[in-house]
PDB file of N, CA and C in Angstrom:
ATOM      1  N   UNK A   1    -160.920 -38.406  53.763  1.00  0.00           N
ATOM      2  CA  UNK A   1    -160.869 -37.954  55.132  1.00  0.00           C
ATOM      3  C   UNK A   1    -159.953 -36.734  55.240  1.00  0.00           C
ATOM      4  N   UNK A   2    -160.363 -35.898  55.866  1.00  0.00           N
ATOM      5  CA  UNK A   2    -159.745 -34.508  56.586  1.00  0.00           C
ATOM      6  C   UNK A   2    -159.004 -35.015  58.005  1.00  0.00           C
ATOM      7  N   UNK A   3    -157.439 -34.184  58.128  1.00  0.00           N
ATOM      8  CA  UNK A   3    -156.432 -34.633  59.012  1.00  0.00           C
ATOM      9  C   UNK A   3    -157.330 -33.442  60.061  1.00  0.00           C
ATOM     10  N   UNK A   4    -157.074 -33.657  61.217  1.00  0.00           N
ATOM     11  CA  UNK A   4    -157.436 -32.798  62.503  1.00  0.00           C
ATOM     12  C   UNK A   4    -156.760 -31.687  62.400  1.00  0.00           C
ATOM     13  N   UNK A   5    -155.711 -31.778  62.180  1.00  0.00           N
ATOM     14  CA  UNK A   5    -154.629 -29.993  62.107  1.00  0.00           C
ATOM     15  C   UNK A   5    -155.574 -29.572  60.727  1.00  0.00           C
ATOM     16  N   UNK A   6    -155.961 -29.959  60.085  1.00  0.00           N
ATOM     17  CA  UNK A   6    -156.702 -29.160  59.058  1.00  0.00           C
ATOM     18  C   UNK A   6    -157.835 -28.524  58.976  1.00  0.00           C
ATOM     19  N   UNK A   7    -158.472 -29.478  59.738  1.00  0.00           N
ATOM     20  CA  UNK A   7    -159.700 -28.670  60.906  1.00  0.00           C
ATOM     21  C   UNK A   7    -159.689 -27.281  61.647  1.00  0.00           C
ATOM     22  N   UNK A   8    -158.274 -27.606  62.279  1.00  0.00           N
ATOM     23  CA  UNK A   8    -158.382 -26.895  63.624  1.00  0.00           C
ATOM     24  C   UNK A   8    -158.387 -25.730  63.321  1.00  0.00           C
ATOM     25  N   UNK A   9    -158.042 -24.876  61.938  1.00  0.00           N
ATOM     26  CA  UNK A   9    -158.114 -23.120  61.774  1.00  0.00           C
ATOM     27  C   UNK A   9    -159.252 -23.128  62.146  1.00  0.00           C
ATOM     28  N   UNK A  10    -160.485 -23.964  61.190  1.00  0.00           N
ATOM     29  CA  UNK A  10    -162.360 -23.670  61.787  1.00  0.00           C
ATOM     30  C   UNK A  10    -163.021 -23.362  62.510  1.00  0.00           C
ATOM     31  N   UNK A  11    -161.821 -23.829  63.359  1.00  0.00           N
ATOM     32  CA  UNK A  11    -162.761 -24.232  65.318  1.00  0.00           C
ATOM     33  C   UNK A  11    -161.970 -22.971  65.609  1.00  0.00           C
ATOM     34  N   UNK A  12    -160.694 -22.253  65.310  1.00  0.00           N
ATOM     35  CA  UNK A  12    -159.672 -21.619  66.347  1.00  0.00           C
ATOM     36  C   UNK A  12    -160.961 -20.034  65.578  1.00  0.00           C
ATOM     37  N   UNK A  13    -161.190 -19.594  64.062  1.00  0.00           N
ATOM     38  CA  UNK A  13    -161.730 -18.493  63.628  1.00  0.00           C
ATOM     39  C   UNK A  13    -162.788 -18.093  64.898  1.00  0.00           C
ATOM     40  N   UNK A  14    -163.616 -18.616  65.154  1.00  0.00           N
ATOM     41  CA  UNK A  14    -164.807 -18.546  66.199  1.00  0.00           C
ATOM     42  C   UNK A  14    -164.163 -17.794  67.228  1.00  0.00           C
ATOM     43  N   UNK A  15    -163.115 -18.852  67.383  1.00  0.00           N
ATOM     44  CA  UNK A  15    -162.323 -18.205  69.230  1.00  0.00           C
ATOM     45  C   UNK A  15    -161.869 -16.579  69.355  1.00  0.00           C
ATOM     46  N   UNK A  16    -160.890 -16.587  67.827  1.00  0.00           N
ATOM     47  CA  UNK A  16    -160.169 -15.600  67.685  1.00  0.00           C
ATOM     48  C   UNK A  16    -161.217 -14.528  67.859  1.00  0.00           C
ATOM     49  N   UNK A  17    -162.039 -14.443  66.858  1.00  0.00           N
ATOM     50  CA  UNK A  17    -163.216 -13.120  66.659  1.00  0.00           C
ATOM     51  C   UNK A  17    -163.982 -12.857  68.020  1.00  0.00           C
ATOM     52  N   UNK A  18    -164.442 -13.689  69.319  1.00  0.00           N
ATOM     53  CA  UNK A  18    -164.707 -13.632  70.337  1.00  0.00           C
ATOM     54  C   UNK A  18    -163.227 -12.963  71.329  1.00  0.00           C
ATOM     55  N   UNK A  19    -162.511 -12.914  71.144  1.00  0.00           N
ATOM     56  CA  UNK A  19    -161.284 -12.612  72.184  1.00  0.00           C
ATOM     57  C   UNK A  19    -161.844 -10.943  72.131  1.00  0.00           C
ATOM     58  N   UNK A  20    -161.937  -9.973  71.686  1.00  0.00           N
ATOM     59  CA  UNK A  20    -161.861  -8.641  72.378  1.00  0.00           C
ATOM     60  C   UNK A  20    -163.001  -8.591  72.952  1.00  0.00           C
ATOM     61  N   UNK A  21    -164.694  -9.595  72.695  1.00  0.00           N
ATOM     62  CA  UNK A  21    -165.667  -9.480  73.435  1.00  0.00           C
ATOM     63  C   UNK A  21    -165.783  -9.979  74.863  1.00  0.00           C
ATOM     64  N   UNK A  22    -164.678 -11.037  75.006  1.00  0.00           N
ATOM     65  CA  UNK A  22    -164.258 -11.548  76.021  1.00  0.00           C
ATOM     66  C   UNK A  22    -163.301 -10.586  77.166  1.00  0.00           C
ATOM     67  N   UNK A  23    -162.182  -9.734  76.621  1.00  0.00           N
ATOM     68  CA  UNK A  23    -161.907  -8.813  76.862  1.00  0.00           C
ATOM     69  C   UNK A  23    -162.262  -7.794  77.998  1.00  0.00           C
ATOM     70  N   UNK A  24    -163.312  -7.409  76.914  1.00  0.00           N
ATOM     71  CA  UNK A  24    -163.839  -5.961  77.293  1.00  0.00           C
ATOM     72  C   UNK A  24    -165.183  -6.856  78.370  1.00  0.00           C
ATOM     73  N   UNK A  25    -165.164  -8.223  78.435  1.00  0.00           N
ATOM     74  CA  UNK A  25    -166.173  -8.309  79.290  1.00  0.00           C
ATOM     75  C   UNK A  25    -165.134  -8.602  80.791  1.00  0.00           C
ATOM     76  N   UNK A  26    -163.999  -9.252  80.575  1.00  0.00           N
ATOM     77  CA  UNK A  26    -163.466  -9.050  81.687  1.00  0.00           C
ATOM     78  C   UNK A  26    -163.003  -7.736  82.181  1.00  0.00           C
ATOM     79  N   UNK A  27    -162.410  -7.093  81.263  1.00  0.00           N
ATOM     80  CA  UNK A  27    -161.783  -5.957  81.908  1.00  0.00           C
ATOM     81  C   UNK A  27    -162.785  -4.761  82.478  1.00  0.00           C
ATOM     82  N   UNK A  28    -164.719  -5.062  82.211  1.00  0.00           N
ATOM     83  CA  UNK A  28    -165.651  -4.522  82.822  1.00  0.00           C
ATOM     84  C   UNK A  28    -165.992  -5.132  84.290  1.00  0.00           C
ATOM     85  N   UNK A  29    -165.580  -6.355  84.261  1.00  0.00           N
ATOM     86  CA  UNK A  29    -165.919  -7.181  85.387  1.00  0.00           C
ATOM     87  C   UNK A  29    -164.374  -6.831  87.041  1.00  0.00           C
ATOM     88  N   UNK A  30    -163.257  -6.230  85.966  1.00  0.00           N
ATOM     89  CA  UNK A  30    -161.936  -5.924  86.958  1.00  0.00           C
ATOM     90  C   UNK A  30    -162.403  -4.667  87.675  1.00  0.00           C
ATOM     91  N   UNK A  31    -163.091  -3.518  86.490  1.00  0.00           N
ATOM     92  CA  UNK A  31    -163.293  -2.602  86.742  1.00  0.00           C
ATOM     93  C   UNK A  31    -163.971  -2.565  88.065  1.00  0.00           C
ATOM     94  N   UNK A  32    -165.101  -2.793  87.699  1.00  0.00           N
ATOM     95  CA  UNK A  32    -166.634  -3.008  88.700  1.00  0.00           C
ATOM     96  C   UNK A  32    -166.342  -3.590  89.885  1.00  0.00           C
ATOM     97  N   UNK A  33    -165.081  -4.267  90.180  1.00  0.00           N
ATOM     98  CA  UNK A  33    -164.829  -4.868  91.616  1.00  0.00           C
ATOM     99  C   UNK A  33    -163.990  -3.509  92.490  1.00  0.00           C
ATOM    100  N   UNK A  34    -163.686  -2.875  91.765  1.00  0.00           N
ATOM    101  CA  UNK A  34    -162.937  -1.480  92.107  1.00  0.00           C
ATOM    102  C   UNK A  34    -163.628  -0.459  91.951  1.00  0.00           C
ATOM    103  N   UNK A  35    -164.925  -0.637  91.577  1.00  0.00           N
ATOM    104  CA  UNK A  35    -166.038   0.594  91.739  1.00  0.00           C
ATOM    105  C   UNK A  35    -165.495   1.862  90.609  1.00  0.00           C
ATOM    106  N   UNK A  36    -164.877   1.436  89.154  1.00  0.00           N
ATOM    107  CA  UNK A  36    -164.787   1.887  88.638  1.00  0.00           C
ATOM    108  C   UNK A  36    -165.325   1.693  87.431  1.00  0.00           C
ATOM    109  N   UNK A  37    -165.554   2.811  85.967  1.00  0.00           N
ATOM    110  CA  UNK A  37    -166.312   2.320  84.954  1.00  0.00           C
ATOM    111  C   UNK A  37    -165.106   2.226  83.896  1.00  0.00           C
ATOM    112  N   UNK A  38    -165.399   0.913  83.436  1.00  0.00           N
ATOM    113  CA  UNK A  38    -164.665   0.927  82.157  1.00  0.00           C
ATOM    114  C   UNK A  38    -165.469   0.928  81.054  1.00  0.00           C
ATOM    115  N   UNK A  39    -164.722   1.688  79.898  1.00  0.00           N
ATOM    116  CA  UNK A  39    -165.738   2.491  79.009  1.00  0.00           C
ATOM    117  C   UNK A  39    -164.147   2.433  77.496  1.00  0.00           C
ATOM    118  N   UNK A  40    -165.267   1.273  76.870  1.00  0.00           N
ATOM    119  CA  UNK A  40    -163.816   0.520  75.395  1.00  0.00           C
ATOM    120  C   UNK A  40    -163.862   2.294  74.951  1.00  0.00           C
ATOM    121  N   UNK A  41    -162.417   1.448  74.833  1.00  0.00           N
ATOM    122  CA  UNK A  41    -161.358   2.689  73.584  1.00  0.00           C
ATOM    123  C   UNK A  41    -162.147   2.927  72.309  1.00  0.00           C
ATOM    124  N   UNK A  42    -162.848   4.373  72.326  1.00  0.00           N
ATOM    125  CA  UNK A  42    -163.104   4.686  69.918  1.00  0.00           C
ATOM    126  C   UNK A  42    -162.653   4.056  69.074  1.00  0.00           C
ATOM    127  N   UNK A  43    -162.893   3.116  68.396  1.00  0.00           N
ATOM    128  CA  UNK A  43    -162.094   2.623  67.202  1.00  0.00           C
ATOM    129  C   UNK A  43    -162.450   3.377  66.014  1.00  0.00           C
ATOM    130  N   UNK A  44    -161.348   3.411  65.306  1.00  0.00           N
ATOM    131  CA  UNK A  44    -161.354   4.019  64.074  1.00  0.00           C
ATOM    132  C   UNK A  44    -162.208   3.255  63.271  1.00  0.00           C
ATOM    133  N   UNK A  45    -163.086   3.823  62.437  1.00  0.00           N
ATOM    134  CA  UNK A  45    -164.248   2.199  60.955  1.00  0.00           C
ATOM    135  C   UNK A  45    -163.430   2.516  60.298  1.00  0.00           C
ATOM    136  N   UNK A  46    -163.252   0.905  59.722  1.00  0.00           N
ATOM    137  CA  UNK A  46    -162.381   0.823  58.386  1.00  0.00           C
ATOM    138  C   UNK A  46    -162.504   1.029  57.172  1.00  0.00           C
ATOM    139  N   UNK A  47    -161.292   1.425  56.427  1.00  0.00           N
ATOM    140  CA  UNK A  47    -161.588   2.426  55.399  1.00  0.00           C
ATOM    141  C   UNK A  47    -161.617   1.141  54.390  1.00  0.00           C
ATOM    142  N   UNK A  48    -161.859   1.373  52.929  1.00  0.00           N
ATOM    143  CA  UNK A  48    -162.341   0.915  52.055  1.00  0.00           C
ATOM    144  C   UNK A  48    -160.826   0.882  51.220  1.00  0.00           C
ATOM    145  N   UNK A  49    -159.975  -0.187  51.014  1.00  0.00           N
ATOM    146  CA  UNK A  49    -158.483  -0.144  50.815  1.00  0.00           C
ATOM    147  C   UNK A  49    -158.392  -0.119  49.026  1.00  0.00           C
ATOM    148  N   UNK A  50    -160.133  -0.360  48.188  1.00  0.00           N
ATOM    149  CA  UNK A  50    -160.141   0.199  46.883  1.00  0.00           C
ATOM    150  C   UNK A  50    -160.260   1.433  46.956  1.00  0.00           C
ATOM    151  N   UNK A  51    -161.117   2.071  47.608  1.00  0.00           N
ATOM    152  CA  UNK A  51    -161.358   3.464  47.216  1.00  0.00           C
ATOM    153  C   UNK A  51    -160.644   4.709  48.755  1.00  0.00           C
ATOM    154  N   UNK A  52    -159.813   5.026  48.724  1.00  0.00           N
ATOM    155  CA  UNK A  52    -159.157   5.650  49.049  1.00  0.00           C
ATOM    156  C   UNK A  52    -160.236   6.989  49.643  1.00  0.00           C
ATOM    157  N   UNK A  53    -159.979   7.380  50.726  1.00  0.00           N
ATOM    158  CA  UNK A  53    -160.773   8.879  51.324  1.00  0.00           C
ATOM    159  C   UNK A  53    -160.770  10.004  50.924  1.00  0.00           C
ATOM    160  N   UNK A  54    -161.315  10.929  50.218  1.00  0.00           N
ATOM    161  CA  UNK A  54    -161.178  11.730  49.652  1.00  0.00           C
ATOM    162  C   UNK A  54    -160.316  12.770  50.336  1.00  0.00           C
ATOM    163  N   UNK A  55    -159.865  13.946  50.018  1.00  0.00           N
ATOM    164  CA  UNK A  55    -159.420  14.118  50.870  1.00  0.00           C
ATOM    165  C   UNK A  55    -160.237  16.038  50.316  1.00  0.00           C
ATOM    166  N   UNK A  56    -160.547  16.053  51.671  1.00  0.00           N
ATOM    167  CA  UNK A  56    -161.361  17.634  51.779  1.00  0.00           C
ATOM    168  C   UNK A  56    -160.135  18.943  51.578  1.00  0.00           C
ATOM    169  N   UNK A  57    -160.208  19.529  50.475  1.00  0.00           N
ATOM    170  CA  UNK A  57    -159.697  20.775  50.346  1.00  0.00           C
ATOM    171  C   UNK A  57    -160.153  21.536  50.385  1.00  0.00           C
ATOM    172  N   UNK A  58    -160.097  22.944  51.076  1.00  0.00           N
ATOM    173  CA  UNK A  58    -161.321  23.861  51.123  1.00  0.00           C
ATOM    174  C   UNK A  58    -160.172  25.561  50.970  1.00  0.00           C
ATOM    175  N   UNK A  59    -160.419  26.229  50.535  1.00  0.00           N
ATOM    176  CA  UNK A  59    -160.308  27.525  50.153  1.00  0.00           C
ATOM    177  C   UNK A  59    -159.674  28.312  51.719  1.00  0.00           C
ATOM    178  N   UNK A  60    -159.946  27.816  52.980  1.00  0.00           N
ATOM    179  CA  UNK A  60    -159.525  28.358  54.030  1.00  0.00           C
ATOM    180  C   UNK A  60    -157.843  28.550  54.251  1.00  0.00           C
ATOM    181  N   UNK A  61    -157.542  27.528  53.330  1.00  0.00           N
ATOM    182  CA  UNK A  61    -155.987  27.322  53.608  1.00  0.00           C
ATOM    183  C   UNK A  61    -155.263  28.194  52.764  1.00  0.00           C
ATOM    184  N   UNK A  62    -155.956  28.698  51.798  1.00  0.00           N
ATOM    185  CA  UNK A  62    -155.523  29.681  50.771  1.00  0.00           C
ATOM    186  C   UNK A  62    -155.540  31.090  51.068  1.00  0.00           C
ATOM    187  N   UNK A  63    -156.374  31.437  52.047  1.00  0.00           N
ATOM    188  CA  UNK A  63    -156.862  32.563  52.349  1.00  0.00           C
ATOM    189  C   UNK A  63    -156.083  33.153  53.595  1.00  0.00           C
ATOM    190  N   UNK A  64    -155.323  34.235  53.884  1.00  0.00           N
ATOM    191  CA  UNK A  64    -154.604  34.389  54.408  1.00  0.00           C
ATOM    192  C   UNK A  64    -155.372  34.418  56.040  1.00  0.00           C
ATOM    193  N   UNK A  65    -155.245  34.631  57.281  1.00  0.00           N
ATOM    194  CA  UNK A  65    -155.766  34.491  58.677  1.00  0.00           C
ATOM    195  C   UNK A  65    -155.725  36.305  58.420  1.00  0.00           C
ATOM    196  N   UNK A  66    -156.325  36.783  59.331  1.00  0.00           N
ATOM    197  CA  UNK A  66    -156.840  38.146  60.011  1.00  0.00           C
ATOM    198  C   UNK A  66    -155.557  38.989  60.163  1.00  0.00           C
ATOM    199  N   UNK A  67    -155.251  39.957  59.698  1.00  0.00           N
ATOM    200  CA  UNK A  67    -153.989  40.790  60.519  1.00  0.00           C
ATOM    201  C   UNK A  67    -152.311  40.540  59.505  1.00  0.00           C
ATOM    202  N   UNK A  68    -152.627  38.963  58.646  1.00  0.00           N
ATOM    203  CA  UNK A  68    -151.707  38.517  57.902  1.00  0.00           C
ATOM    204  C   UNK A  68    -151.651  39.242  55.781  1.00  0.00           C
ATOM    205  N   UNK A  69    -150.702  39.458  55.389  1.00  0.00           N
ATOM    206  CA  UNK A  69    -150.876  39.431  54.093  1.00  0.00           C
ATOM    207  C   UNK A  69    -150.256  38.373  53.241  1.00  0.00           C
ATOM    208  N   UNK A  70    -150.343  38.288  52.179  1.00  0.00           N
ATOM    209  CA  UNK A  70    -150.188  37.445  51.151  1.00  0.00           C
ATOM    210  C   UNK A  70    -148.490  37.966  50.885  1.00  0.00           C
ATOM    211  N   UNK A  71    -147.612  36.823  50.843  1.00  0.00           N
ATOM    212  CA  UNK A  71    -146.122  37.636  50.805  1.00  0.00           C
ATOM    213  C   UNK A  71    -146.306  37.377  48.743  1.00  0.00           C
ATOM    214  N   UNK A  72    -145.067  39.041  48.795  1.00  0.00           N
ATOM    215  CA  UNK A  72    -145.088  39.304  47.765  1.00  0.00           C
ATOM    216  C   UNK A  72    -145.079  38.636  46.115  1.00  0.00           C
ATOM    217  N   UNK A  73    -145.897  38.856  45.218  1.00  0.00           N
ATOM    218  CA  UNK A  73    -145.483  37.900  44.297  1.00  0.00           C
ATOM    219  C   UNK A  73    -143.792  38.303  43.223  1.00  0.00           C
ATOM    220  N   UNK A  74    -143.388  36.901  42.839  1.00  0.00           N
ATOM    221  CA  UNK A  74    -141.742  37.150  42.814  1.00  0.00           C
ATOM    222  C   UNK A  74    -141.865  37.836  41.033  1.00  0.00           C
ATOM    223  N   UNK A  75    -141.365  38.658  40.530  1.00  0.00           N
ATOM    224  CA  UNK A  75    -141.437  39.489  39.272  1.00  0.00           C
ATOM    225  C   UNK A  75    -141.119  38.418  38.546  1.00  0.00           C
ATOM    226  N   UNK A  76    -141.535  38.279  37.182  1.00  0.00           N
ATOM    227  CA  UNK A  76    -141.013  37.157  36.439  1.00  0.00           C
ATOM    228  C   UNK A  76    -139.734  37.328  35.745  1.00  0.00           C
ATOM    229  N   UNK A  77    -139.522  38.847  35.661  1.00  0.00           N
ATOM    230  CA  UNK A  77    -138.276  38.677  34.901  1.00  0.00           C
ATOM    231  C   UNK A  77    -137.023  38.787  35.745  1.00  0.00           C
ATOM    232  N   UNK A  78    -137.300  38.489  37.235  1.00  0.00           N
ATOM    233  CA  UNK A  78    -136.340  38.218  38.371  1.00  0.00           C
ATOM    234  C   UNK A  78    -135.393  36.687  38.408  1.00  0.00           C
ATOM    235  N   UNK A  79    -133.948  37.097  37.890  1.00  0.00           N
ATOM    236  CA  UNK A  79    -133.547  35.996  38.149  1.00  0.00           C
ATOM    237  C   UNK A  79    -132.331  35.423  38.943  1.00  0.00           C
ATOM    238  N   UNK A  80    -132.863  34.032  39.926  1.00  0.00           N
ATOM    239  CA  UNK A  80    -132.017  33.893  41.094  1.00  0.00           C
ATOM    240  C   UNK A  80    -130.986  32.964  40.165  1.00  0.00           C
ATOM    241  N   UNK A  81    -129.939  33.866  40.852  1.00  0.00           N
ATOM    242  CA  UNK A  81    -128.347  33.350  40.872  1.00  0.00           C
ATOM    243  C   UNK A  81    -128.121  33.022  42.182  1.00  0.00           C
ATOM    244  N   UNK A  82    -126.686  31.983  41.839  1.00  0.00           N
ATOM    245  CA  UNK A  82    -126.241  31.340  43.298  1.00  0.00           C
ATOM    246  C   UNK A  82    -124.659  32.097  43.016  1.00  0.00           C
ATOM    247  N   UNK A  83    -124.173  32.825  44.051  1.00  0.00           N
ATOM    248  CA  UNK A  83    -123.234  33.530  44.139  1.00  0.00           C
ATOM    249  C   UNK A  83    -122.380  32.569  45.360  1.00  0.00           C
ATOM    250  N   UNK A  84    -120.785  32.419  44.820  1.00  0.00           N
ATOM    251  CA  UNK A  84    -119.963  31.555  45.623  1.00  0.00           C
ATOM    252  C   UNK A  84    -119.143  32.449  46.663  1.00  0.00           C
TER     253      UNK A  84
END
């Protein structure tokens, strides 16, 4: 035999996963008595926590903007001292 508290996560999973549909059905139903539209928050889709998002590098960031130049390159046989 199975104790009842051991049960009860089974029955509570169902509830939990229904709470934001419940939610967003009340907080459409608060709205609508106030003649206003409620319209759910964008959620972010979840990312994939093996494979990581690539991340887009593109040549624009390298390239200087319009009107700007490239600051000078430093001579190699230039060398910085720290003077006290």
């Amino acid at each position: 035999m199975v104790c009842l508290a051991c049960l009860l996560p089974l029955f509570l999973i169902p509830v939990v996963n229904a709470l934001p549909v419940l939610f967003y059905l009340i907080m459409g139903k608060i709205y609508g008595i106030f003649g206003w539209e409620y319209r759910k928050p964008q959620r972010v889709p979840p990312a994939c926590p093996y494979r990581p998002a690539a991340k887009q590098t593109s040549n624009v960031d390298l390239e200087p903007l319009a009107g700007q130049q490239h600051p000078p390159p430093k001579a190699v046989d230039a060398v910085d001292e720290k003077q006290d």
